[in-house]
PDB file of N, CA and C in Angstrom:
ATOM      1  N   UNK A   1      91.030 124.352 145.010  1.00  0.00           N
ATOM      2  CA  UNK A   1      91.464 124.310 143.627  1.00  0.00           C
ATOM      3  C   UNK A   1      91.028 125.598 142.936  1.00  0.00           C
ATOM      4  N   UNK A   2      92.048 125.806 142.420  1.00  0.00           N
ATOM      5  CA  UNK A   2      91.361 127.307 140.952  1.00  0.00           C
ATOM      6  C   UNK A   2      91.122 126.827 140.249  1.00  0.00           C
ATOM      7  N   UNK A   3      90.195 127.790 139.202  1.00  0.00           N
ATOM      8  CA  UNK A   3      89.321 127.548 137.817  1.00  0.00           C
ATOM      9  C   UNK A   3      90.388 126.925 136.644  1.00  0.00           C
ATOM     10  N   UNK A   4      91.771 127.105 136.844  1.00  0.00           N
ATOM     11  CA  UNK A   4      92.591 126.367 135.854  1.00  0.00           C
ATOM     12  C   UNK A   4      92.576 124.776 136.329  1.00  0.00           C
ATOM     13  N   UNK A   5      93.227 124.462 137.799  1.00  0.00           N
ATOM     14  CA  UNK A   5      93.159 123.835 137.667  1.00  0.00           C
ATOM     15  C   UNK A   5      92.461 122.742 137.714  1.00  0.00           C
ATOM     16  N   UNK A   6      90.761 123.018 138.183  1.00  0.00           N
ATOM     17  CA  UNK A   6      89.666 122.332 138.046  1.00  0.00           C
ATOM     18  C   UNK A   6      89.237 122.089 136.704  1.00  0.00           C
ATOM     19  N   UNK A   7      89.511 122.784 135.307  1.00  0.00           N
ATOM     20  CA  UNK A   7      89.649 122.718 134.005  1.00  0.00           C
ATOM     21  C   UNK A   7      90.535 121.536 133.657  1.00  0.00           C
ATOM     22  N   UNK A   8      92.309 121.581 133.985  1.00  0.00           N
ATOM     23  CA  UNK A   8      92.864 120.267 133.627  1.00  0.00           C
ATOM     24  C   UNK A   8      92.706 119.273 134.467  1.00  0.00           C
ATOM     25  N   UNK A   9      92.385 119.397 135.679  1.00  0.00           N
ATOM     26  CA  UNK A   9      92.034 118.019 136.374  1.00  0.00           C
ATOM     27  C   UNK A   9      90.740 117.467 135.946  1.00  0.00           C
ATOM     28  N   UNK A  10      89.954 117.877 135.481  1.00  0.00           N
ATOM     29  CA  UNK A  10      88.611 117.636 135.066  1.00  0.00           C
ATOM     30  C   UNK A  10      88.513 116.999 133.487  1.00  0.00           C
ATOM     31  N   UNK A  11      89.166 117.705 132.197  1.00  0.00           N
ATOM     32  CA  UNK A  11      89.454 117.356 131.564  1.00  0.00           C
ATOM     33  C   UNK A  11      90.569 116.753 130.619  1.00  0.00           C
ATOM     34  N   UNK A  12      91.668 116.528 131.634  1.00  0.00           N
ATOM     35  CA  UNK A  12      92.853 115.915 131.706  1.00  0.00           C
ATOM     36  C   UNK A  12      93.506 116.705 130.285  1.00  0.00           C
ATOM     37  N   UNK A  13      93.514 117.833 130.284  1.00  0.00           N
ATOM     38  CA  UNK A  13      94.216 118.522 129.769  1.00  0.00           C
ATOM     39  C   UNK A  13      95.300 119.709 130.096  1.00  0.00           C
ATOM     40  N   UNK A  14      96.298 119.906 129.197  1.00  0.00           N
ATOM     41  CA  UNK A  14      97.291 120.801 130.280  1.00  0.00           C
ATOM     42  C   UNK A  14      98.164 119.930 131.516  1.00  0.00           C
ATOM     43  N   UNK A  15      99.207 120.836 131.731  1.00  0.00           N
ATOM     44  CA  UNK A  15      99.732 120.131 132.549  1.00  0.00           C
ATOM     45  C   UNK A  15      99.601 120.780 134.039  1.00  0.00           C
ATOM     46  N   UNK A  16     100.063 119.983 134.817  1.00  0.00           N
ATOM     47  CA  UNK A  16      99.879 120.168 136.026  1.00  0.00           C
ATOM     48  C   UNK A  16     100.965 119.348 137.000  1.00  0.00           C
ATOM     49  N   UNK A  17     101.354 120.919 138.040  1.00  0.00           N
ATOM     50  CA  UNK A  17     102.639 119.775 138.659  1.00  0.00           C
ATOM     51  C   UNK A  17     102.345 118.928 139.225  1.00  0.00           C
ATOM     52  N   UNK A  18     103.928 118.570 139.781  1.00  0.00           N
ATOM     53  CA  UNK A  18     104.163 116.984 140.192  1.00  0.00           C
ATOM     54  C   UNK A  18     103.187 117.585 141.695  1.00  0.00           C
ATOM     55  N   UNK A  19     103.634 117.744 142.544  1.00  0.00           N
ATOM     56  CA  UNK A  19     103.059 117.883 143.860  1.00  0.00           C
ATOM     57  C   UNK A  19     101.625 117.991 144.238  1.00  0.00           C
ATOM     58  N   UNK A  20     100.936 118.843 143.070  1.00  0.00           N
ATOM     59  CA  UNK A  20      99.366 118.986 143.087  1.00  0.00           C
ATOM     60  C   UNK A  20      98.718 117.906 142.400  1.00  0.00           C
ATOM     61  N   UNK A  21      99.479 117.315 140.955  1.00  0.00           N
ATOM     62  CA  UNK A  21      98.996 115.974 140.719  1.00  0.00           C
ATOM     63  C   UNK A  21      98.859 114.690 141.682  1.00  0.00           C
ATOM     64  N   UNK A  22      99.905 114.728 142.588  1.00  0.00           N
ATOM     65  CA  UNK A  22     100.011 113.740 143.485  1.00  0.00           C
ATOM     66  C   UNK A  22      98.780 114.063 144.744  1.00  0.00           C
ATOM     67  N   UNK A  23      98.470 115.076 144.992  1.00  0.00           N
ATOM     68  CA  UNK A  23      97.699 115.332 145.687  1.00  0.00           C
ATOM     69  C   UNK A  23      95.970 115.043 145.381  1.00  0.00           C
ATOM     70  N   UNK A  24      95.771 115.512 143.881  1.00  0.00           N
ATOM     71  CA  UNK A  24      94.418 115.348 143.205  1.00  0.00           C
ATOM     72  C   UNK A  24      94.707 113.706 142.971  1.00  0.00           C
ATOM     73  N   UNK A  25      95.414 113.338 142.595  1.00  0.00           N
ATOM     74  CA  UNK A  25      95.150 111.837 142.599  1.00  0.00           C
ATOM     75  C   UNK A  25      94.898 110.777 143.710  1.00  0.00           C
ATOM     76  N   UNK A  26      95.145 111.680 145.146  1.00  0.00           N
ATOM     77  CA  UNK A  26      94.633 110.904 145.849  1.00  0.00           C
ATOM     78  C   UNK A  26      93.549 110.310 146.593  1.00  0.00           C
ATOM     79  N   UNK A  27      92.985 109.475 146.666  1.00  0.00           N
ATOM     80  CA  UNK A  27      91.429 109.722 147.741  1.00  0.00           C
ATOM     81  C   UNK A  27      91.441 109.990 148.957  1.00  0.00           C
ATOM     82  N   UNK A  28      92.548 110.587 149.431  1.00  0.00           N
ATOM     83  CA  UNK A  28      92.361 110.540 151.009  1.00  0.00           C
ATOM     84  C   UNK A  28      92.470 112.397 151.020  1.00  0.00           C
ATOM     85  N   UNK A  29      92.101 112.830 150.099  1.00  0.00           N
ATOM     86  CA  UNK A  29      92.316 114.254 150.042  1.00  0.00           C
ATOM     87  C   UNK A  29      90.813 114.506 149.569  1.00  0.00           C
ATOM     88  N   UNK A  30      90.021 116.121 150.414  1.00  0.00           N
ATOM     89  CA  UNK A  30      88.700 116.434 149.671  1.00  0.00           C
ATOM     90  C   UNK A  30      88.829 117.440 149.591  1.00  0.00           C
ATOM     91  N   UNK A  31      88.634 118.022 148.117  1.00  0.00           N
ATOM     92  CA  UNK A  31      88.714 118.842 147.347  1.00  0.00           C
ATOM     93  C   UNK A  31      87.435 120.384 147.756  1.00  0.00           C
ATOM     94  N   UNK A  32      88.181 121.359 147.264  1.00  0.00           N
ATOM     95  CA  UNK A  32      86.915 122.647 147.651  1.00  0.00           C
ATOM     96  C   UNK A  32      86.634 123.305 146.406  1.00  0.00           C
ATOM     97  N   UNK A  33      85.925 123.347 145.481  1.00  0.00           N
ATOM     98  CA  UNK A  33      85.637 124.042 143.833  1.00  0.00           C
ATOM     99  C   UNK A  33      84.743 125.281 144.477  1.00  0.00           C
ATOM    100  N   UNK A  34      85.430 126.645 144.488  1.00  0.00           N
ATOM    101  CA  UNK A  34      84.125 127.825 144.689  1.00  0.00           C
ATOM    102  C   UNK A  34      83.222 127.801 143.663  1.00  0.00           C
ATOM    103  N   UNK A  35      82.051 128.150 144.248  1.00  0.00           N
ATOM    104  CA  UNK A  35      81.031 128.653 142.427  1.00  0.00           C
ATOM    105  C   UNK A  35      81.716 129.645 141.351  1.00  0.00           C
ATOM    106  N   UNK A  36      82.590 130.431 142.357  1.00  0.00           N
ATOM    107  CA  UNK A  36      83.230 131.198 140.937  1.00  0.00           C
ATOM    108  C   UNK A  36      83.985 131.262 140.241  1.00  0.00           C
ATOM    109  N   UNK A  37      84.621 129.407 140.826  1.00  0.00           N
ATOM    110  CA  UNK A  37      85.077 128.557 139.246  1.00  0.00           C
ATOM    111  C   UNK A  37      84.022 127.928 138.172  1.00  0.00           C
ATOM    112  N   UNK A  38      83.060 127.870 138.728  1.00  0.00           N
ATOM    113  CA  UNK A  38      82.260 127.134 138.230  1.00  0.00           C
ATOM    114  C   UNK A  38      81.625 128.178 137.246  1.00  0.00           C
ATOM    115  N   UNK A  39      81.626 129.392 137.398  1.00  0.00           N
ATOM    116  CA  UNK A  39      80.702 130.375 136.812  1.00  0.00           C
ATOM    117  C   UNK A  39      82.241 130.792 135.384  1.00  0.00           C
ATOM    118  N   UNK A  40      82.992 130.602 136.063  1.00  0.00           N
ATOM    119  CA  UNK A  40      84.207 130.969 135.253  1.00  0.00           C
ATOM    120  C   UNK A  40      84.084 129.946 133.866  1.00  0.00           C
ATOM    121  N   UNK A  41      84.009 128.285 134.311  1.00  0.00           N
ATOM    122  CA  UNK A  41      83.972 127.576 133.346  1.00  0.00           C
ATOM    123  C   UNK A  41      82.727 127.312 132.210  1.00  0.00           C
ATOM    124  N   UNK A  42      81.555 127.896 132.953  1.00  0.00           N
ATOM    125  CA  UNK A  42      80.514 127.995 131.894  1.00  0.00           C
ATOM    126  C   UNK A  42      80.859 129.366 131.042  1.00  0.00           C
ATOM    127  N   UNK A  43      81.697 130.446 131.552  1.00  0.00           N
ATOM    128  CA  UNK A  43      82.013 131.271 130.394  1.00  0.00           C
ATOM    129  C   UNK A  43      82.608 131.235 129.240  1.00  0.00           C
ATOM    130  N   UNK A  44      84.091 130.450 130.367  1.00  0.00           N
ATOM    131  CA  UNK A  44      84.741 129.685 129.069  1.00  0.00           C
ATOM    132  C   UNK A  44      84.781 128.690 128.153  1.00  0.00           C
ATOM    133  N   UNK A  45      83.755 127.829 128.337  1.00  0.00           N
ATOM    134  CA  UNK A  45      82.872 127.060 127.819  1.00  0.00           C
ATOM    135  C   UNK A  45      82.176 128.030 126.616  1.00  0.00           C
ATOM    136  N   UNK A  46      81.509 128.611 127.207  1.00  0.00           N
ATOM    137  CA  UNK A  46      80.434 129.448 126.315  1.00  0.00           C
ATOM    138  C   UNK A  46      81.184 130.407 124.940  1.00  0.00           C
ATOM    139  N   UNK A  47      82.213 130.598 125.244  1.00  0.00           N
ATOM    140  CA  UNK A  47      83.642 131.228 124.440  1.00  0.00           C
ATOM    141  C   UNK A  47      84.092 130.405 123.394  1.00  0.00           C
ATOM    142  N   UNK A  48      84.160 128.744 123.903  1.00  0.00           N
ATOM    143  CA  UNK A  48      84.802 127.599 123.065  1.00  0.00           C
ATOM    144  C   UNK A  48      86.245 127.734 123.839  1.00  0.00           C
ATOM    145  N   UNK A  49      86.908 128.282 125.019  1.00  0.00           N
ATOM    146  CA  UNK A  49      88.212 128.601 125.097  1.00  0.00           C
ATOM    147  C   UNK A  49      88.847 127.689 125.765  1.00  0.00           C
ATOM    148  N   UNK A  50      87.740 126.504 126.172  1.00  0.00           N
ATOM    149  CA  UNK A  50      88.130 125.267 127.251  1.00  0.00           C
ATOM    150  C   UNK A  50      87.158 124.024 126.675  1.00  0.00           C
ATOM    151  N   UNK A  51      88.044 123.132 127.058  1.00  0.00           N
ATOM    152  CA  UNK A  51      87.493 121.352 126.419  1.00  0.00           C
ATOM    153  C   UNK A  51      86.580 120.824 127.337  1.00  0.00           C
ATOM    154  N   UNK A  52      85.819 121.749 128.231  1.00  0.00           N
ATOM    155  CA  UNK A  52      85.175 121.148 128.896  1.00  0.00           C
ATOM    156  C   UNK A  52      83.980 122.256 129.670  1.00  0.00           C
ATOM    157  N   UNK A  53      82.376 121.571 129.410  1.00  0.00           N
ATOM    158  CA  UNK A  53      81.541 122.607 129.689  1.00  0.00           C
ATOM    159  C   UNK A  53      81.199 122.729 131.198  1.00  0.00           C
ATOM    160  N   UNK A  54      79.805 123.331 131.739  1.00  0.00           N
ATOM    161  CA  UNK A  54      79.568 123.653 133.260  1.00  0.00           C
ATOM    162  C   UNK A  54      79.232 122.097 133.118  1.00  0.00           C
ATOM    163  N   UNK A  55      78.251 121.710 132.639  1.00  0.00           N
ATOM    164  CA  UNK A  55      77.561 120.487 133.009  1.00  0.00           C
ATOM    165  C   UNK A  55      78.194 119.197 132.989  1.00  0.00           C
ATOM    166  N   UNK A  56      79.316 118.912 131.861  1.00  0.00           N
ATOM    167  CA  UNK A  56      80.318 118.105 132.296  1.00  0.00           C
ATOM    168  C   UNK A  56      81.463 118.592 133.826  1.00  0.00           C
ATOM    169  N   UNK A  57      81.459 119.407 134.622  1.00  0.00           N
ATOM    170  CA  UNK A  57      82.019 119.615 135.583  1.00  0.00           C
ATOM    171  C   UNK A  57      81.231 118.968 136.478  1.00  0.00           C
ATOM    172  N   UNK A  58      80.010 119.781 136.573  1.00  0.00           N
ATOM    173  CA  UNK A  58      79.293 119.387 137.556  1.00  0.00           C
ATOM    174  C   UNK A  58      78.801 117.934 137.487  1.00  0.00           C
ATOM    175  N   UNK A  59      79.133 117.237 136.529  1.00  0.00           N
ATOM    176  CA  UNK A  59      78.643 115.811 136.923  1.00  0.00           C
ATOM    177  C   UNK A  59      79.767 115.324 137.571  1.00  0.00           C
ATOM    178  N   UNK A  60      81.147 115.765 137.567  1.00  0.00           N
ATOM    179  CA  UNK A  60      82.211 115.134 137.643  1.00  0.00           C
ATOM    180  C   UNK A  60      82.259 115.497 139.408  1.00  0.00           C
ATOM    181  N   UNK A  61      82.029 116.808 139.602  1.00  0.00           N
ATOM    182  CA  UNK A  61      81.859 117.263 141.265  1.00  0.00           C
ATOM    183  C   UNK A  61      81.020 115.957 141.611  1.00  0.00           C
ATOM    184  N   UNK A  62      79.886 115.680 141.141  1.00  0.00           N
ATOM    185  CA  UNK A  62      78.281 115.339 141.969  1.00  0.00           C
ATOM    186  C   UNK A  62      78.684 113.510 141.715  1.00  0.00           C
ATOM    187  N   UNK A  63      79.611 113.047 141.458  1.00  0.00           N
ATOM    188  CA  UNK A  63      79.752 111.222 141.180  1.00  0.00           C
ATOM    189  C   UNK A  63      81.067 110.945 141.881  1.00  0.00           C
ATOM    190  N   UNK A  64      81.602 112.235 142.796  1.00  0.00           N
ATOM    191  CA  UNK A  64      82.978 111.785 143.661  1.00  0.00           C
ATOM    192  C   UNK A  64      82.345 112.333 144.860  1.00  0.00           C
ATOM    193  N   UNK A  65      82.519 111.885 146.190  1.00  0.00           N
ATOM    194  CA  UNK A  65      82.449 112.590 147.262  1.00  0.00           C
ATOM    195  C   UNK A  65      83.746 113.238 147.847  1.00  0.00           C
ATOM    196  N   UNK A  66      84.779 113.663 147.180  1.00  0.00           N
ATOM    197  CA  UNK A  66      85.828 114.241 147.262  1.00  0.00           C
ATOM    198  C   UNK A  66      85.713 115.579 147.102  1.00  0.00           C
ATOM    199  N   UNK A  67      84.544 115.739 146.252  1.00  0.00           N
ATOM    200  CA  UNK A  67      84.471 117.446 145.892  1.00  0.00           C
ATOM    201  C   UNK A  67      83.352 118.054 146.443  1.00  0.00           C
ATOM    202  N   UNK A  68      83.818 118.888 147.125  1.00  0.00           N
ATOM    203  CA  UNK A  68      82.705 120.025 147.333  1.00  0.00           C
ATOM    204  C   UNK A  68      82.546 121.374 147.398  1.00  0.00           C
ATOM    205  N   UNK A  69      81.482 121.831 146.585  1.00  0.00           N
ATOM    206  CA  UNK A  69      81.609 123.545 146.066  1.00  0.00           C
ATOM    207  C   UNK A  69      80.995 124.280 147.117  1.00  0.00           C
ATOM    208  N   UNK A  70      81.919 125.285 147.045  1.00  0.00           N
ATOM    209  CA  UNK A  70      81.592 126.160 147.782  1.00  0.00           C
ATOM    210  C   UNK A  70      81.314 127.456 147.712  1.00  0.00           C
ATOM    211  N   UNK A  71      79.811 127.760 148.209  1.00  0.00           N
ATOM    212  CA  UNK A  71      78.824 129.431 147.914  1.00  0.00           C
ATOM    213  C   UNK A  71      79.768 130.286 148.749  1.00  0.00           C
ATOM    214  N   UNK A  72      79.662 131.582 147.662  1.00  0.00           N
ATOM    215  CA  UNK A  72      80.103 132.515 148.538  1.00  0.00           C
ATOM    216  C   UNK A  72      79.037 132.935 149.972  1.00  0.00           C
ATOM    217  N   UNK A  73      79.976 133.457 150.930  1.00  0.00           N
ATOM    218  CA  UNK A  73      78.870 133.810 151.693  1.00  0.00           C
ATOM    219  C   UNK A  73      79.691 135.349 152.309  1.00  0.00           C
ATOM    220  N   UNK A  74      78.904 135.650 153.268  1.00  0.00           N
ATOM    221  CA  UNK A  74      79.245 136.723 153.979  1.00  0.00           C
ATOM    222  C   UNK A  74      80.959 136.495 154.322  1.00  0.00           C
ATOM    223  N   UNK A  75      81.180 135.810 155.448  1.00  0.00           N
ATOM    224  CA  UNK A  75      82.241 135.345 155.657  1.00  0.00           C
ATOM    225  C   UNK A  75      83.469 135.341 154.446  1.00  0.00           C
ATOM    226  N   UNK A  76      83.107 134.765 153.762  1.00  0.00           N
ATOM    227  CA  UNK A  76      84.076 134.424 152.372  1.00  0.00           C
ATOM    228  C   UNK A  76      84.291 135.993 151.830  1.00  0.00           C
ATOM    229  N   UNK A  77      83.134 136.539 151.775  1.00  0.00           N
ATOM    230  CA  UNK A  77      83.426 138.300 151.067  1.00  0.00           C
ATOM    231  C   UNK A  77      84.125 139.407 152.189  1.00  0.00           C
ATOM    232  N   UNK A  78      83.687 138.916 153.414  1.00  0.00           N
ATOM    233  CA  UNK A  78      84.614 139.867 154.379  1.00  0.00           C
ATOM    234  C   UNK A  78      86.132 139.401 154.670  1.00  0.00           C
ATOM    235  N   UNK A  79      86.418 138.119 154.086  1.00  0.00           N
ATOM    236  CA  UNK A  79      87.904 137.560 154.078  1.00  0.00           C
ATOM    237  C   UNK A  79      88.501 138.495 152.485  1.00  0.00           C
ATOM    238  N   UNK A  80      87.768 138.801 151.532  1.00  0.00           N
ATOM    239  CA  UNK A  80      87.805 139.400 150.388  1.00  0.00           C
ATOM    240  C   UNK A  80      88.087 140.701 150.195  1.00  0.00           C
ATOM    241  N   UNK A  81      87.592 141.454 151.416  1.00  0.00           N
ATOM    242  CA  UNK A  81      87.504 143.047 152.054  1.00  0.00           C
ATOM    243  C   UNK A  81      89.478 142.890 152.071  1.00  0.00           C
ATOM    244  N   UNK A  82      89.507 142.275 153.145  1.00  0.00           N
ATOM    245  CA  UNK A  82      91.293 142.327 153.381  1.00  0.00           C
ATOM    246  C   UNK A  82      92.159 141.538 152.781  1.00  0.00           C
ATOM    247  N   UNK A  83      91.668 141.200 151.345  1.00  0.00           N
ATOM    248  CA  UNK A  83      92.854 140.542 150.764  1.00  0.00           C
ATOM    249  C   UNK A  83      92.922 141.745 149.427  1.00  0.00           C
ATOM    250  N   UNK A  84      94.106 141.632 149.112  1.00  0.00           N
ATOM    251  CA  UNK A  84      94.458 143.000 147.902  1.00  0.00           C
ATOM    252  C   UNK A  84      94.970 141.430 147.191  1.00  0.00           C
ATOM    253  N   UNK A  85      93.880 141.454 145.953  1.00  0.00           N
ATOM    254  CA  UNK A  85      94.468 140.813 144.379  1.00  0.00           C
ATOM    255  C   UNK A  85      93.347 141.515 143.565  1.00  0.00           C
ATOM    256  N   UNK A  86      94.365 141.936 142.380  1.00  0.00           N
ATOM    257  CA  UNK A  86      93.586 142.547 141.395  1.00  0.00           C
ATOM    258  C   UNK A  86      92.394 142.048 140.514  1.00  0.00           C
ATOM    259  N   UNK A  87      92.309 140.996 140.134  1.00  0.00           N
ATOM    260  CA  UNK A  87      91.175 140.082 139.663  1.00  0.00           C
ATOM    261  C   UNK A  87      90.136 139.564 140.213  1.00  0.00           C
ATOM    262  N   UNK A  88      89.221 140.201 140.130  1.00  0.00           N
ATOM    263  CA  UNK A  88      88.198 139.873 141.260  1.00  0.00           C
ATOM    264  C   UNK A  88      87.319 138.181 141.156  1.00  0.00           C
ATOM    265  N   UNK A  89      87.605 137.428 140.283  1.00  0.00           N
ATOM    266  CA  UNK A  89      87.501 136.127 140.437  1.00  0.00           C
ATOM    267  C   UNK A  89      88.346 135.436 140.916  1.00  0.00           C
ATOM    268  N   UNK A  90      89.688 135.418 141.022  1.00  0.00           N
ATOM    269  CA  UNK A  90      90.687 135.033 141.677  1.00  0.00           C
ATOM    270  C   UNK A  90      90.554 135.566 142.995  1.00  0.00           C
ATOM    271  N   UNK A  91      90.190 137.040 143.596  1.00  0.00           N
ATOM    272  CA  UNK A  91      90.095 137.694 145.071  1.00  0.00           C
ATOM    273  C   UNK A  91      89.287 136.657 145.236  1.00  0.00           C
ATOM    274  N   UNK A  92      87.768 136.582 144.822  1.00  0.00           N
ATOM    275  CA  UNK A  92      86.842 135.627 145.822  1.00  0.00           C
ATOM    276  C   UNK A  92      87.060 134.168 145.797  1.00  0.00           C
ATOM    277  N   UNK A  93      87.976 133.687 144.938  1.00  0.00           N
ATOM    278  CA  UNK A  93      88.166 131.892 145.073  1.00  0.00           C
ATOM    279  C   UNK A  93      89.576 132.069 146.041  1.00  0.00           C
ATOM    280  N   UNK A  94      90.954 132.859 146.385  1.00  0.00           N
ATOM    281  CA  UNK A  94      91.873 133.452 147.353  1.00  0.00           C
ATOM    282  C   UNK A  94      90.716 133.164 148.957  1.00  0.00           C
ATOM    283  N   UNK A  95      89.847 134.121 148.670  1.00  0.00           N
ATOM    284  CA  UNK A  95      89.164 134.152 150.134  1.00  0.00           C
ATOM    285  C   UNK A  95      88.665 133.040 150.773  1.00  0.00           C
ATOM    286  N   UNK A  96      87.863 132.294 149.832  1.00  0.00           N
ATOM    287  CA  UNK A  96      87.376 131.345 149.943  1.00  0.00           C
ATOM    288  C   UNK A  96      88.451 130.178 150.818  1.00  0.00           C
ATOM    289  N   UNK A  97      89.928 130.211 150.219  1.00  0.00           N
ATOM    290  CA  UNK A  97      90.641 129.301 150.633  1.00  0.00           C
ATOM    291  C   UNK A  97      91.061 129.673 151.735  1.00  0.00           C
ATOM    292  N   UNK A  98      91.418 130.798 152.213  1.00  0.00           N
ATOM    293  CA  UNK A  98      91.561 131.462 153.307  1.00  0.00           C
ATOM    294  C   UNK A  98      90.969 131.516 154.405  1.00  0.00           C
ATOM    295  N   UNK A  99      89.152 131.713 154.170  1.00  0.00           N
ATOM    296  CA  UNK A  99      88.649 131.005 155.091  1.00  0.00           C
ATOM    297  C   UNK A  99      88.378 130.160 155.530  1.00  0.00           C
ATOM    298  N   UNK A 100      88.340 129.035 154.394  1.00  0.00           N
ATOM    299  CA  UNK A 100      88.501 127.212 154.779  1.00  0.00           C
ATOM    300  C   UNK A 100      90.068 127.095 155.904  1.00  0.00           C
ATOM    301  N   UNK A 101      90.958 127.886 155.325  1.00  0.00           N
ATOM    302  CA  UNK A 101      91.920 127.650 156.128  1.00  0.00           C
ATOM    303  C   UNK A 101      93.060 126.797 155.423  1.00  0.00           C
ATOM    304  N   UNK A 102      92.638 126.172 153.958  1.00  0.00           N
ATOM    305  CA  UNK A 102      93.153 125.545 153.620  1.00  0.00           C
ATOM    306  C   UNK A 102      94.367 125.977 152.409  1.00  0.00           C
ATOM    307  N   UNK A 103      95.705 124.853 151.760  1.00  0.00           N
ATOM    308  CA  UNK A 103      96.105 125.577 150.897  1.00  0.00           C
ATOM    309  C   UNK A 103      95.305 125.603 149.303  1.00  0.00           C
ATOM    310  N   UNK A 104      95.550 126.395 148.341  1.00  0.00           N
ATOM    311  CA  UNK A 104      95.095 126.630 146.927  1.00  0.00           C
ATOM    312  C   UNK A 104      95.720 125.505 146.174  1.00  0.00           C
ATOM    313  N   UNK A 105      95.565 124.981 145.095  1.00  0.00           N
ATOM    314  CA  UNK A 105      95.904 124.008 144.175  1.00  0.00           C
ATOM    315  C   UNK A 105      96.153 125.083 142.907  1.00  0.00           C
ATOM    316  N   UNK A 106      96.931 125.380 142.742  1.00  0.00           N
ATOM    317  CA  UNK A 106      97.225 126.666 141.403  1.00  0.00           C
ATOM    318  C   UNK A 106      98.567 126.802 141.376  1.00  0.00           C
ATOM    319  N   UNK A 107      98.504 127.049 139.404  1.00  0.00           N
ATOM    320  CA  UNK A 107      99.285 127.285 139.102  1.00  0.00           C
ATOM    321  C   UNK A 107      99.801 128.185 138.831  1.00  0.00           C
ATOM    322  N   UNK A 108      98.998 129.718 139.485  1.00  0.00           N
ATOM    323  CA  UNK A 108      99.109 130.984 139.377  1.00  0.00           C
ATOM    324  C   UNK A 108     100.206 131.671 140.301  1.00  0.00           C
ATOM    325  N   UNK A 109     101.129 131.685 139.336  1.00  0.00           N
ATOM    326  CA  UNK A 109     102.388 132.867 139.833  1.00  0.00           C
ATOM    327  C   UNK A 109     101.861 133.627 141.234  1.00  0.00           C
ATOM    328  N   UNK A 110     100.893 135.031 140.342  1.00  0.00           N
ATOM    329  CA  UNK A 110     100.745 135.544 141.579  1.00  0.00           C
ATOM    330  C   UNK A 110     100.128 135.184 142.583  1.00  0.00           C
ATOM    331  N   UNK A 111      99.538 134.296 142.633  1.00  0.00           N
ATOM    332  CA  UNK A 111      99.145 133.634 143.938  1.00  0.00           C
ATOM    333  C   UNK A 111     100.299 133.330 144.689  1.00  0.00           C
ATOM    334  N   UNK A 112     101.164 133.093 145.000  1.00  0.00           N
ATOM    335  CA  UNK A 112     102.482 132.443 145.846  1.00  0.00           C
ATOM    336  C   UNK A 112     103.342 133.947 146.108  1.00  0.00           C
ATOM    337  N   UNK A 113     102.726 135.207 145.668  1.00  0.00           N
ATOM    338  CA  UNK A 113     103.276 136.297 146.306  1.00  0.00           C
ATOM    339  C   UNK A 113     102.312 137.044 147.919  1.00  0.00           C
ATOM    340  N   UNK A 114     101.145 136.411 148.053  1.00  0.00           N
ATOM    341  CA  UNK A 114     100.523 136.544 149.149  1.00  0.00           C
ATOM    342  C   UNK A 114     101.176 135.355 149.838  1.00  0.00           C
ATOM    343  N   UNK A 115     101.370 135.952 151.304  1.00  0.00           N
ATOM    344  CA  UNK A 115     101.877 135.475 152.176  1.00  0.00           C
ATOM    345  C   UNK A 115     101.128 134.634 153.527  1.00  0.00           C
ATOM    346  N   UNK A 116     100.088 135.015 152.747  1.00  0.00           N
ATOM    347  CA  UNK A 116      98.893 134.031 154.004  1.00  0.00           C
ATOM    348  C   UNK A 116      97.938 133.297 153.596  1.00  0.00           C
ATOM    349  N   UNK A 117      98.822 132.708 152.150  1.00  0.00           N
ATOM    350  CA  UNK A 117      98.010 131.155 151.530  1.00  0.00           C
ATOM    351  C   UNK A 117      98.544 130.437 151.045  1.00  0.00           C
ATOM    352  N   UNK A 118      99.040 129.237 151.199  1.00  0.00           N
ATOM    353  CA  UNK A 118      99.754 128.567 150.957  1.00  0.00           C
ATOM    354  C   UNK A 118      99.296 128.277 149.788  1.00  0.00           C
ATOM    355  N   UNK A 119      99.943 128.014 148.624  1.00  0.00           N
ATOM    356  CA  UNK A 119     100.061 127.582 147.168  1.00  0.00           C
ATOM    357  C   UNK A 119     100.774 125.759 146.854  1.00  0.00           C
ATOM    358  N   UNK A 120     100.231 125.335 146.461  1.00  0.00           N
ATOM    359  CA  UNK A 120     100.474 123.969 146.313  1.00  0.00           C
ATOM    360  C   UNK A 120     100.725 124.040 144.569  1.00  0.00           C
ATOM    361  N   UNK A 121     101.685 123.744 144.152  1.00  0.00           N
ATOM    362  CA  UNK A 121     101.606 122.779 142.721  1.00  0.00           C
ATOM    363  C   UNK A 121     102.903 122.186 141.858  1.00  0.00           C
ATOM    364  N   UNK A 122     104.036 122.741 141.945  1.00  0.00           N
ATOM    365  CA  UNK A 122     105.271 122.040 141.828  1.00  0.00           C
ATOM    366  C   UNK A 122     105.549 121.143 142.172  1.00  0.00           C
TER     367      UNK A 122
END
């Protein structure tokens, strides 16, 4: 999941497509939150620019066993080396999914112009 849409799934705000809603609503699916959504939402928190702070996230991660965050590590930053996106919070949560192997939950345009991550959300 990206920092957007861990924001409206979290605080049920905003919309979100049909395909990724159907997916977050299910329990047979477990979720991956990098820390540098998490670092993203205490900013925007800290701004007022989102309805929802770090510490209401993190209770919401820590009372489902569906979610689990994930530290950057070596691995995750050398998947980061060979990916070209201009935003470097988006490059390291991209890598992250890349090296899980798994697809992204976003509603970010340019995300679905890289060709070696699948994008989920329509």
């Amino acid at each position: 999941m990206d920092t957007v849409t861990v924001i409206r799934h979290f605080s049920d705000s905003g919309k979100i497509g049909k395909k990724a809603k159907k997916i977050l609503n299910s329990s047979q699916n477990l979720f991956f939150i990098s820390v540098i959504s998490l670092m993203e939402i205490l900013y925007l928190s800290e701004k007022r620019r989102i309805n929802i702070n770090l510490r209401e996230t993190l209770y919401k991660i820590e009372q489902s066993s569906l979610y689990t965050i994930i530290d950057l590590t070596p691995d995750i930053l050398k998947e980061a080396e060979g990916l070209n996106f201009p935003d470097l919070h988006d490059r390291l949560i991209l890598s992250s999914t890349k090296w899980l192997g798994i697809p992204i939950i976003s509603s970010d345009k340019q995300f679905r112009k890289l060709k070696t991550i699948e994008v989920v959300w329509d």
